[in-house]
N, C-alpha and C. Protein backbone atom coordinates (compact mmCIF):
# COMPACT_ATOMS: atom_id res chain seq x y z
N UNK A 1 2.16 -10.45 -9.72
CA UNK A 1 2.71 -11.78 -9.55
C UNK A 1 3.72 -12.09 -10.64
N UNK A 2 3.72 -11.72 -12.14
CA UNK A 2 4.69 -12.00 -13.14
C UNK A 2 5.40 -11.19 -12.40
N UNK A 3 5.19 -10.47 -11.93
CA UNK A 3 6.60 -9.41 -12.02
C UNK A 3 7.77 -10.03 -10.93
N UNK A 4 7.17 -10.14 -10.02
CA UNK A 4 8.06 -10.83 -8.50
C UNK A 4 8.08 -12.60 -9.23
N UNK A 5 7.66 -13.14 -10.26
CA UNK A 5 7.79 -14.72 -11.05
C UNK A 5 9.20 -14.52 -11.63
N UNK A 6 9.04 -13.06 -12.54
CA UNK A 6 10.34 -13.45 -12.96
C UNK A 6 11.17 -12.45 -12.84
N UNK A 7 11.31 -11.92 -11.47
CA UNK A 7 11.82 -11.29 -11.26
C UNK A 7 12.33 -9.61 -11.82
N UNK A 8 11.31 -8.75 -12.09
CA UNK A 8 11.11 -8.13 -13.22
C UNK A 8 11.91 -6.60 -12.71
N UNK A 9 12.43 -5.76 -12.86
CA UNK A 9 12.93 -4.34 -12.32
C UNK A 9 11.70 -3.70 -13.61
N UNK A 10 10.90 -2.93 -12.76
CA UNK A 10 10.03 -2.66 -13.16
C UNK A 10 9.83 -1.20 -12.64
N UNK A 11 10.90 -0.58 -12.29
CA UNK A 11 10.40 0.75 -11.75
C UNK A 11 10.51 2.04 -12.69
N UNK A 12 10.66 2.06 -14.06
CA UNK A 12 10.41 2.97 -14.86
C UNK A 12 9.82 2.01 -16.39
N UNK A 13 9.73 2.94 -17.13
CA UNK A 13 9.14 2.37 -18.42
C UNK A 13 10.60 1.79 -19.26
N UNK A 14 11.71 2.35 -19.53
CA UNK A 14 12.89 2.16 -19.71
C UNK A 14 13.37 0.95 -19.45
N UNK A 15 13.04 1.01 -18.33
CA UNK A 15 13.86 -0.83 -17.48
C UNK A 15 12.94 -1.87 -17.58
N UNK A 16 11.45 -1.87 -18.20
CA UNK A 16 10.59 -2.86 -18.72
C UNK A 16 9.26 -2.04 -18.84
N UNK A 17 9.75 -2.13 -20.05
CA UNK A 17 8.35 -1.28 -20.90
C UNK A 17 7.04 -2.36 -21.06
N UNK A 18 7.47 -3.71 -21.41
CA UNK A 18 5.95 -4.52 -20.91
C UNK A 18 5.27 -4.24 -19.87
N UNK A 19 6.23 -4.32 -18.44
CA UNK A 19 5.88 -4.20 -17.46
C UNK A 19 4.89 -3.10 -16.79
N UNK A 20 5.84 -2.00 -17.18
CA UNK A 20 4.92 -0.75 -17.00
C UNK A 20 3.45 -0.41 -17.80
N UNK A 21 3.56 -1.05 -18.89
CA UNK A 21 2.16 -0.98 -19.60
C UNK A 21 0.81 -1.80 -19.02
N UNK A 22 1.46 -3.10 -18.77
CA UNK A 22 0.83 -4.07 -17.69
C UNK A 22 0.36 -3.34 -16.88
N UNK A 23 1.26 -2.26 -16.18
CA UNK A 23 0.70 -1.81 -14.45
C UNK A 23 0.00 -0.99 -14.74
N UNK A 24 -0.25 0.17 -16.19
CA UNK A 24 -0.87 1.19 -16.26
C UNK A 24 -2.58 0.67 -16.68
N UNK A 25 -2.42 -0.66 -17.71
CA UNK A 25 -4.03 -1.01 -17.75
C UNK A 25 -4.38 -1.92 -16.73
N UNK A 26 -3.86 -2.38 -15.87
CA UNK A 26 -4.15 -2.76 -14.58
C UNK A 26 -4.78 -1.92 -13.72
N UNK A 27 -3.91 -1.11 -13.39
CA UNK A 27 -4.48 0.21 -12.87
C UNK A 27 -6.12 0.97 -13.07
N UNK A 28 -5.83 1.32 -14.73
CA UNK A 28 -7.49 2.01 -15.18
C UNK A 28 -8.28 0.92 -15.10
N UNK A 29 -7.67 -0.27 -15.08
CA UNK A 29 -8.88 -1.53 -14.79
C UNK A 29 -9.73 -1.30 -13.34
N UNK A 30 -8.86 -1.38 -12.07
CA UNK A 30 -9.18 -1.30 -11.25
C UNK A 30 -9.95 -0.08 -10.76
N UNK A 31 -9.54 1.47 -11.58
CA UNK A 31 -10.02 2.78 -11.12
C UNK A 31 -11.72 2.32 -11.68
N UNK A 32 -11.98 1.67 -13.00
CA UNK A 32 -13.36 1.70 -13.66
C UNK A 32 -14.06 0.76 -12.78
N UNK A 33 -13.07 -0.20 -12.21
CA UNK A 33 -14.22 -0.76 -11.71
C UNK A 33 -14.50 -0.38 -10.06
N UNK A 34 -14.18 0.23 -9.64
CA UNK A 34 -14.10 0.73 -8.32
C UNK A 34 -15.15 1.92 -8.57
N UNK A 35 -15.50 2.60 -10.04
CA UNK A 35 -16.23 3.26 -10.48
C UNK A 35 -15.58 4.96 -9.95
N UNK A 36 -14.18 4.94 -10.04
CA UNK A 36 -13.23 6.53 -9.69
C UNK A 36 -13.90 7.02 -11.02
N UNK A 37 -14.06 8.74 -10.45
CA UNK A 37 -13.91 9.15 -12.09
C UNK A 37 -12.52 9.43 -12.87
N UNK A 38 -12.92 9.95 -14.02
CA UNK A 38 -11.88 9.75 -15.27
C UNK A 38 -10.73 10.49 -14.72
N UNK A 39 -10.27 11.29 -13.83
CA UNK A 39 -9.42 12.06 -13.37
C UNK A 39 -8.29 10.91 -12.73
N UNK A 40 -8.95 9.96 -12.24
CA UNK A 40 -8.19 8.90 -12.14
C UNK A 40 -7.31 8.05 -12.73
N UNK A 41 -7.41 7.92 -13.73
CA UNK A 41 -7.11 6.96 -14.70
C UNK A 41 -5.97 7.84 -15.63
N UNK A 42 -4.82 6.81 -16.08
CA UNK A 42 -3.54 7.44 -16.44
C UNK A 42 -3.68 8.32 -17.77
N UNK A 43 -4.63 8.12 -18.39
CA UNK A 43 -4.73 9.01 -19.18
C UNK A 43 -5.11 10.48 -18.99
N UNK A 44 -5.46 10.38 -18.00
CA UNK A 44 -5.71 11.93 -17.35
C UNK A 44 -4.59 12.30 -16.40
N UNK A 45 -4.76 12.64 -15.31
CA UNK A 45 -3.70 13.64 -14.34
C UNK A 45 -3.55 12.36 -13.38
N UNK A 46 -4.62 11.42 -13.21
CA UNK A 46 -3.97 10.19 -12.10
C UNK A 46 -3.34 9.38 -12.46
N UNK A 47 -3.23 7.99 -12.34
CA UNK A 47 -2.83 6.72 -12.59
C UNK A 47 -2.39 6.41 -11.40
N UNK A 48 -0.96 5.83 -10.74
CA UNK A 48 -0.63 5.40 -10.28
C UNK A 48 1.09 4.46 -10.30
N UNK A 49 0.42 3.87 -9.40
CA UNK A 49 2.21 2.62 -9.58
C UNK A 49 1.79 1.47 -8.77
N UNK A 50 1.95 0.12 -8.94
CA UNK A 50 1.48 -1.03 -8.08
C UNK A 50 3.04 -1.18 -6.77
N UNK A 51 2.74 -0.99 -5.72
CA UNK A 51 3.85 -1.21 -5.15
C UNK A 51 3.86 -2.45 -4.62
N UNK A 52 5.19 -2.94 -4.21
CA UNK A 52 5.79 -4.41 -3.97
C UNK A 52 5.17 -5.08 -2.44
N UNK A 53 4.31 -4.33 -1.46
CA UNK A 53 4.24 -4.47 -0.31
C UNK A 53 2.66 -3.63 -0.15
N UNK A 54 2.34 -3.79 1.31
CA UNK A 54 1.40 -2.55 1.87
C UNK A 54 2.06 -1.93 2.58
N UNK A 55 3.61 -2.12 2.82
CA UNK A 55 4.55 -1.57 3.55
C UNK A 55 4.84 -0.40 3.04
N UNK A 56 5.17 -1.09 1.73
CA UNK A 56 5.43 0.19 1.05
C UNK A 56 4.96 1.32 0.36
N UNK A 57 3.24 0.81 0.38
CA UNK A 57 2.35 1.43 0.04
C UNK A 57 2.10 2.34 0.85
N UNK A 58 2.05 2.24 2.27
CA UNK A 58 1.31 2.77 3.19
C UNK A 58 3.01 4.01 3.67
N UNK A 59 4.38 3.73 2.78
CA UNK A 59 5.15 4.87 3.15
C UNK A 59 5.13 5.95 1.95
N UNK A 60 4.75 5.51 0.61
CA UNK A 60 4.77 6.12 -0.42
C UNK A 60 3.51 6.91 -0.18
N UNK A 61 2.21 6.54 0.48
CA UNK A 61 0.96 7.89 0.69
C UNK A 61 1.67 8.80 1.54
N UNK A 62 2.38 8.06 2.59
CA UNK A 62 2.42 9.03 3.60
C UNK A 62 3.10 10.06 3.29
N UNK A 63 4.37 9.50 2.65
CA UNK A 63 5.52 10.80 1.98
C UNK A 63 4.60 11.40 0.95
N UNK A 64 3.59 11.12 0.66
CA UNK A 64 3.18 12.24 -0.21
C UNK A 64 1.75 13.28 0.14
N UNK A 65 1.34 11.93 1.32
CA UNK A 65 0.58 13.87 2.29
C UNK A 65 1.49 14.40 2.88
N UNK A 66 2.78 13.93 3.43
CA UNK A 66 3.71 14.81 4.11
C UNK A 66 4.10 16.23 3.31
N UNK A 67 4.38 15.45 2.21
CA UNK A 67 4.84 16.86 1.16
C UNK A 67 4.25 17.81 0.67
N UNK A 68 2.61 16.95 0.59
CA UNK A 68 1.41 17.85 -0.07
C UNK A 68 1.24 19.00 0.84
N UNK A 69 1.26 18.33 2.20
CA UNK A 69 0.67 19.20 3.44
C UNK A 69 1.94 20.35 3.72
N UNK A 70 3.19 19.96 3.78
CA UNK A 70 4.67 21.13 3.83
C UNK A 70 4.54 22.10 2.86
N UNK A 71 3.67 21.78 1.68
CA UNK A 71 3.81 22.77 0.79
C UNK A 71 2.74 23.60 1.01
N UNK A 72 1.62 22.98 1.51
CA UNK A 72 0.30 24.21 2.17
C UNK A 72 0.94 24.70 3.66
N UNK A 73 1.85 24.32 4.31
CA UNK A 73 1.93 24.75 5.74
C UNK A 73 3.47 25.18 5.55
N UNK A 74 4.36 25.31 4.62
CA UNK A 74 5.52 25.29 4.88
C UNK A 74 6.57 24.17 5.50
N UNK A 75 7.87 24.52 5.22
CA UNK A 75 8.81 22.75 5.26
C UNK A 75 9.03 22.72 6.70
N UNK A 76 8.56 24.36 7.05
CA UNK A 76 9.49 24.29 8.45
C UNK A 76 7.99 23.71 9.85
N UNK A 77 6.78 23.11 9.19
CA UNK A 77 5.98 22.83 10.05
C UNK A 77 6.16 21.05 10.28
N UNK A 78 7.19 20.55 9.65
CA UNK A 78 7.18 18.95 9.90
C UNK A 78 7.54 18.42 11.30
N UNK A 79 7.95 19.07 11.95
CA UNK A 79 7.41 19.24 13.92
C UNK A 79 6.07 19.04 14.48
N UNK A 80 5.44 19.96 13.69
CA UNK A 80 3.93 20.02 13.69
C UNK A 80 3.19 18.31 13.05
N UNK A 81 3.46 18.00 12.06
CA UNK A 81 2.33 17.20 11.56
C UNK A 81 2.06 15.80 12.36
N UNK A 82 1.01 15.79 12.46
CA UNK A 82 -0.16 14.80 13.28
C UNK A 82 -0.02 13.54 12.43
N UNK A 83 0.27 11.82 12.92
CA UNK A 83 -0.64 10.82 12.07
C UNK A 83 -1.48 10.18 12.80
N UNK A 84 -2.56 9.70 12.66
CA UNK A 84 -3.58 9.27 13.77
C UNK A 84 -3.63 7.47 13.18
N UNK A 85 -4.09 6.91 13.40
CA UNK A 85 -4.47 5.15 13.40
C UNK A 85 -4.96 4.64 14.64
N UNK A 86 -5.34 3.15 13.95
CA UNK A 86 -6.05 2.85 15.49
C UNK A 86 -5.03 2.07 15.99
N UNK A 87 -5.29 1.46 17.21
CA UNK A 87 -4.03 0.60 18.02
C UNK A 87 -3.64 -0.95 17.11
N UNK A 88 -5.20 -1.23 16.40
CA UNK A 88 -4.72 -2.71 15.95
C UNK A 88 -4.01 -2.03 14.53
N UNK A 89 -3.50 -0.68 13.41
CA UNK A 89 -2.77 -0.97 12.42
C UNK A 89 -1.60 -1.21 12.67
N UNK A 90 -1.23 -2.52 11.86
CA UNK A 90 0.27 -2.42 11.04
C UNK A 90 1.29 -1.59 11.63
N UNK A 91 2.05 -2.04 12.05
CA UNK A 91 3.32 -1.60 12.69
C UNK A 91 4.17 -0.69 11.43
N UNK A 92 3.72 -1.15 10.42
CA UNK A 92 4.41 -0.39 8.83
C UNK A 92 4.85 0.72 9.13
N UNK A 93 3.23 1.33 9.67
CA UNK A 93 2.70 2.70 9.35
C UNK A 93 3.75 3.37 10.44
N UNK A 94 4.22 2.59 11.73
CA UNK A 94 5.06 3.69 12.80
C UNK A 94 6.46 3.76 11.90
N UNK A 95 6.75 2.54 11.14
CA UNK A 95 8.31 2.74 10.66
C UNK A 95 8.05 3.54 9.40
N UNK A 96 6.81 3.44 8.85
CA UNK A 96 6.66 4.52 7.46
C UNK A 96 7.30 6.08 8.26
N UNK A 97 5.98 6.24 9.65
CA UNK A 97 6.65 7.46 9.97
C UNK A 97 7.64 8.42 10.60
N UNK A 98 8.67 6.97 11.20
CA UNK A 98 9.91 6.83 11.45
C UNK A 98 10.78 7.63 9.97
N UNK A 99 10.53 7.01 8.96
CA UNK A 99 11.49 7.29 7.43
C UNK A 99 11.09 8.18 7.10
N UNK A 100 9.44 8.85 7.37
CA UNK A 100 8.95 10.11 6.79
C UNK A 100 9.41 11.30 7.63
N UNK A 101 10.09 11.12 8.79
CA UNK A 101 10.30 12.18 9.82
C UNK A 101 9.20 12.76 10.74
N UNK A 102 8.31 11.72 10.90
CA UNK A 102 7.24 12.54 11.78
C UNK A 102 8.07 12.14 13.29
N UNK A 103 7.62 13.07 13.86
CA UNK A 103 8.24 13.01 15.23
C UNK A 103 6.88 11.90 16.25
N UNK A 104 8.12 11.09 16.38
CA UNK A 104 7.43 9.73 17.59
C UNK A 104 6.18 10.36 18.43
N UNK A 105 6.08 11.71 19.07
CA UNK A 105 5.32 12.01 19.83
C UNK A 105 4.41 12.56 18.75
N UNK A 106 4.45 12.62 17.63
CA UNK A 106 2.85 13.20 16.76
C UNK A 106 2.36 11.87 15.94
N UNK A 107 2.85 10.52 16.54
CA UNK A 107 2.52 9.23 16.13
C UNK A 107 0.88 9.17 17.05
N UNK A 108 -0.28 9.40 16.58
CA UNK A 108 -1.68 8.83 17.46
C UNK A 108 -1.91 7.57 17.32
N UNK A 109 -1.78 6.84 18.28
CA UNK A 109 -2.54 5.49 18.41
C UNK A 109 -3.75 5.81 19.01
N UNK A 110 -5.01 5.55 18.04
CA UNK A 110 -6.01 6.06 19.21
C UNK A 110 -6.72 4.34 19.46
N UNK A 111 -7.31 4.56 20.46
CA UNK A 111 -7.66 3.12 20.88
C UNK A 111 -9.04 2.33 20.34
N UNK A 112 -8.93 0.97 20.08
CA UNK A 112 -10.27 0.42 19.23
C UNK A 112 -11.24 0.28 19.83
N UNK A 113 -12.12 0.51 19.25
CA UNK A 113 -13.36 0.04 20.38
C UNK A 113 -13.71 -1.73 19.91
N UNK A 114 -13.08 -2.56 21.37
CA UNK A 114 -13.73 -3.59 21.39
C UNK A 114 -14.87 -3.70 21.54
N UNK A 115 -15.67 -3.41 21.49
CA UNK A 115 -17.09 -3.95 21.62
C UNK A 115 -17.53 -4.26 20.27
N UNK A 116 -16.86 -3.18 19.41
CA UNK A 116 -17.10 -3.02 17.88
C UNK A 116 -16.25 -3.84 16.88
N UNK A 117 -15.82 -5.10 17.11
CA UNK A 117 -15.11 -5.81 16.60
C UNK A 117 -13.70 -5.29 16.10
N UNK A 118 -12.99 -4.63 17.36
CA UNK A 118 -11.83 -3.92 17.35
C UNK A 118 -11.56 -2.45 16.33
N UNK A 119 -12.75 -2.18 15.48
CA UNK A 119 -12.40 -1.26 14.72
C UNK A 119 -12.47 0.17 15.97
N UNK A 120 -11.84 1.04 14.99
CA UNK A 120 -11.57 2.52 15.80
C UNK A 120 -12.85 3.17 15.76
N UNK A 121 -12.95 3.93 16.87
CA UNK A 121 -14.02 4.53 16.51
C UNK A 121 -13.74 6.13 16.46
N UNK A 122 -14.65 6.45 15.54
CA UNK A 122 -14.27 7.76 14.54
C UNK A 122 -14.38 8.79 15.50
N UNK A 123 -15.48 8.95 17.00
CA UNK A 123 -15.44 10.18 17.79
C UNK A 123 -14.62 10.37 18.12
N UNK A 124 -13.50 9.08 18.86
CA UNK A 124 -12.21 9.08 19.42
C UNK A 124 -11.40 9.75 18.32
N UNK A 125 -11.30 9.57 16.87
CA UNK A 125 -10.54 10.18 16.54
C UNK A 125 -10.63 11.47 15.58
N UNK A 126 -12.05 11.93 15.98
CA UNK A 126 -12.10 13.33 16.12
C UNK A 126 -11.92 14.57 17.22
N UNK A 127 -11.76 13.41 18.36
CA UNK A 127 -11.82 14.18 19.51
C UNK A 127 -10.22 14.55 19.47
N UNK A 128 -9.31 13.42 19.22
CA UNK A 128 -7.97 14.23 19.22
C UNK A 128 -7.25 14.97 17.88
N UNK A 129 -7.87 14.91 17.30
CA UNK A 129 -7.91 16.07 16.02
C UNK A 129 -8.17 17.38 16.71
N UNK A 130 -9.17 17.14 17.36
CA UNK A 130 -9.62 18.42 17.54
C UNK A 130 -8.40 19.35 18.94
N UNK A 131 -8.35 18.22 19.61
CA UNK A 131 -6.98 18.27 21.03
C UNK A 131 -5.86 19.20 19.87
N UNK A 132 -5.37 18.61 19.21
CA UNK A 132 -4.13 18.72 18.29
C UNK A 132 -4.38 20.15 17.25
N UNK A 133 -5.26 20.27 16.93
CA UNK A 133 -5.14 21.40 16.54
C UNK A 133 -5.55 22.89 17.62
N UNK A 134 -6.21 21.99 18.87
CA UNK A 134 -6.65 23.60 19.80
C UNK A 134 -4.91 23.78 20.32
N UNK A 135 -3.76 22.66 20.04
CA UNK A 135 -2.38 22.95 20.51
C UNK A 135 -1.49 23.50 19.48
N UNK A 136 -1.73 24.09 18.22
CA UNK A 136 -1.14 24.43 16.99
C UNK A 136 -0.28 23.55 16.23
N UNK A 137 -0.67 21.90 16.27
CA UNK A 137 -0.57 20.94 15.56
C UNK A 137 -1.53 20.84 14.26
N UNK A 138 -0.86 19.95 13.37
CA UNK A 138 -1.42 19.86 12.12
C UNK A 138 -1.67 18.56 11.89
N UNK A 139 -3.26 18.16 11.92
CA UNK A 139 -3.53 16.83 11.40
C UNK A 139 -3.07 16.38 10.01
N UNK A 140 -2.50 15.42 9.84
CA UNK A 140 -2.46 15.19 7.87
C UNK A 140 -2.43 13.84 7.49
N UNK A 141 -2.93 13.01 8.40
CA UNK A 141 -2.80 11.80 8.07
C UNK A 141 -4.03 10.77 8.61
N UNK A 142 -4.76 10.22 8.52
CA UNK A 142 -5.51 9.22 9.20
C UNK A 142 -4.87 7.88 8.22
N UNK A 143 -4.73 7.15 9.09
CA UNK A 143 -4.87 5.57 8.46
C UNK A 143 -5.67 4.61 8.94
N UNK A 144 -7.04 4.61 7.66
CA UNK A 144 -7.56 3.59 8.59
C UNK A 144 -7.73 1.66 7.76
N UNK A 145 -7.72 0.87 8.58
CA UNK A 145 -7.46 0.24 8.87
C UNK A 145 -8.67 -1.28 7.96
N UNK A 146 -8.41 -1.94 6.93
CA UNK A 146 -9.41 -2.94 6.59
C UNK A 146 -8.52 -4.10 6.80
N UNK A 147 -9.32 -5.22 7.62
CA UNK A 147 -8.75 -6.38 7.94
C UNK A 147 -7.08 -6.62 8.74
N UNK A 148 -7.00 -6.08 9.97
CA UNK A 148 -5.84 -6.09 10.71
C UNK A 148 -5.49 -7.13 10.47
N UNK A 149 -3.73 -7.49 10.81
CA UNK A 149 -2.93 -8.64 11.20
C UNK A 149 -3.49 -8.98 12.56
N UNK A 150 -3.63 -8.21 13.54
CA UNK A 150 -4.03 -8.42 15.20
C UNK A 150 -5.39 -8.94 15.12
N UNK A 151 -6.39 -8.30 14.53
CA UNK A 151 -7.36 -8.33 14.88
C UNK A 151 -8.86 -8.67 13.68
N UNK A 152 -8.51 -8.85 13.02
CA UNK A 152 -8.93 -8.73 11.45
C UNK A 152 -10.47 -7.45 11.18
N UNK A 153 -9.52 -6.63 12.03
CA UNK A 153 -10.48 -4.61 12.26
C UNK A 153 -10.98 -4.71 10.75
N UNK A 154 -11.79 -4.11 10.66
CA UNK A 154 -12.37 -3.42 9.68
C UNK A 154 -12.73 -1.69 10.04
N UNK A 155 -11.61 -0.65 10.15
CA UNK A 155 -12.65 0.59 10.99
C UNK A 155 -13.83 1.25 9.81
N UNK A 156 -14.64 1.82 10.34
CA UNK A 156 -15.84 2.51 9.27
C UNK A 156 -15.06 3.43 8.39
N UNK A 157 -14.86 3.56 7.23
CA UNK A 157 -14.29 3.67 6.37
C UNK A 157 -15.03 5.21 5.84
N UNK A 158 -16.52 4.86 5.87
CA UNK A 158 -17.20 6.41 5.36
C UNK A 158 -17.11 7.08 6.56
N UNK A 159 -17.28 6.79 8.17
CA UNK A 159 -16.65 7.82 8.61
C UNK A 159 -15.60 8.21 9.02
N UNK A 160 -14.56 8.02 8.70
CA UNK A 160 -13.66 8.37 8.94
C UNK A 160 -13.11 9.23 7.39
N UNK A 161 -13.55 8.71 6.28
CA UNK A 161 -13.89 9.54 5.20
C UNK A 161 -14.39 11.37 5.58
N UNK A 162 -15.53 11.11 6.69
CA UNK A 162 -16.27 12.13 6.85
C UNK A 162 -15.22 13.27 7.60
N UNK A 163 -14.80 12.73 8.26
CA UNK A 163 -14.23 13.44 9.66
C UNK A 163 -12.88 14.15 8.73
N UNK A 164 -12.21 12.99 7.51
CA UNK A 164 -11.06 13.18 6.65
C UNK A 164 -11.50 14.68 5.80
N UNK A 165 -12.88 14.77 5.33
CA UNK A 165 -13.33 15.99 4.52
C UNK A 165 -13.04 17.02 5.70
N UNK A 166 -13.34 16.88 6.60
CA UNK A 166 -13.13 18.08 7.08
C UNK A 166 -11.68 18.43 7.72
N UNK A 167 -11.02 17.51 7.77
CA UNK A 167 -9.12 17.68 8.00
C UNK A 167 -9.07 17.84 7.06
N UNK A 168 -8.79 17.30 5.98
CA UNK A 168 -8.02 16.63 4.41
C UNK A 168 -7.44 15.20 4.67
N UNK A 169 -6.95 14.85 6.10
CA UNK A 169 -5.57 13.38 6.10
C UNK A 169 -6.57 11.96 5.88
N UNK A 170 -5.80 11.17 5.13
CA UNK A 170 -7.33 10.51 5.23
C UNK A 170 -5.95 9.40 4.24
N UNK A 171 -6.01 7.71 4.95
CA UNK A 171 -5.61 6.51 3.51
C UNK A 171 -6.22 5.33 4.48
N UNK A 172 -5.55 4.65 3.86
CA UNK A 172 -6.42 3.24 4.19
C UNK A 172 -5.21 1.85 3.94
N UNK A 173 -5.13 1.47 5.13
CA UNK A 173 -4.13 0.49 5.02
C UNK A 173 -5.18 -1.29 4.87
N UNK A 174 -4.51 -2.11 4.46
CA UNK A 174 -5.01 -3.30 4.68
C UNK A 174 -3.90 -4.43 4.82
């Protein structure tokens, strides 16, 4: 909130060194209390960056399972890569993967289960994981979904966690 108050350019340490210090014990604030281990926290190999949006949050993961995953599968498989979500996320996530280059037809909308207070349900989106890779597609993305704009979804979060251990694609939009 200071930062967008007074208008702050805050995207390296250089261009506001308060700023960035702000975002880094902000950050290990939030990793300790979320209870991440220490691998998390900027003094080790994690940290982070607070971004300006969930817009932009949800394009900065994606470009970076995109890249994680090109570098285990090669650059020339970005034809191939899969993103899955349920029907009620965020429209973000189609223009995230509009800018990330996923191709429109490896966009999954899989459908919510109303009965379940619109969240997705995780068989549905293991079942086309499983479709997508018996076709030599590459899953690398799940987004799932806490408190929709449409619908205020909550999808199950540990399983889709579960189903994520055994792909790797796995974030969480809100």
């Amino acid at each position: 909130m200071l930062s967008a108050a007074f208008n702050i350019v805050g995207f390296s340490w250089i261009t506001s060194p308060a700023a960035t210090e702000l975002e880094v014990i902000v950050l290990d604030w939030f990793a300790k209390m979320l209870k991440l281990p220490s691998q998390f926290l900027s003094s080790a190999v994690g940290g982070g960056v607070i971004q300006g949006s969930a817009s932009e949050a949800v394009l900065v993961v994606l470009l970076a399972a995109r890249d994680r995953t090109l570098e285990m599968h090669g650059k020339k498989s970005l034809e191939k890569l899969v993103v899955y979500a349920s029907d009620q996320t965020h429209s973000a996530l189609q223009k995230a993967c509009q800018i990330a280059g996923i191709f429109p037809e490896n966009f999954r909308l899989v459908k919510a289960d109303y009965s379940n207070s619109y969240a997705v349900a995780p068989e549905a989106v293991s079942e086309a994981i499983s479709v997508d890779l018996s076709s030599g597609l590459i899953p690398f993305f799940i987004c799932a979904t806490v408190g929709t704009t449409s619908s205020s979804a909550v999808d199950p979060l540990h399983k889709l966690g579960k189903i994520a251990q055994v792909f790797e694609p796995v974030a969480c939009d809100n």
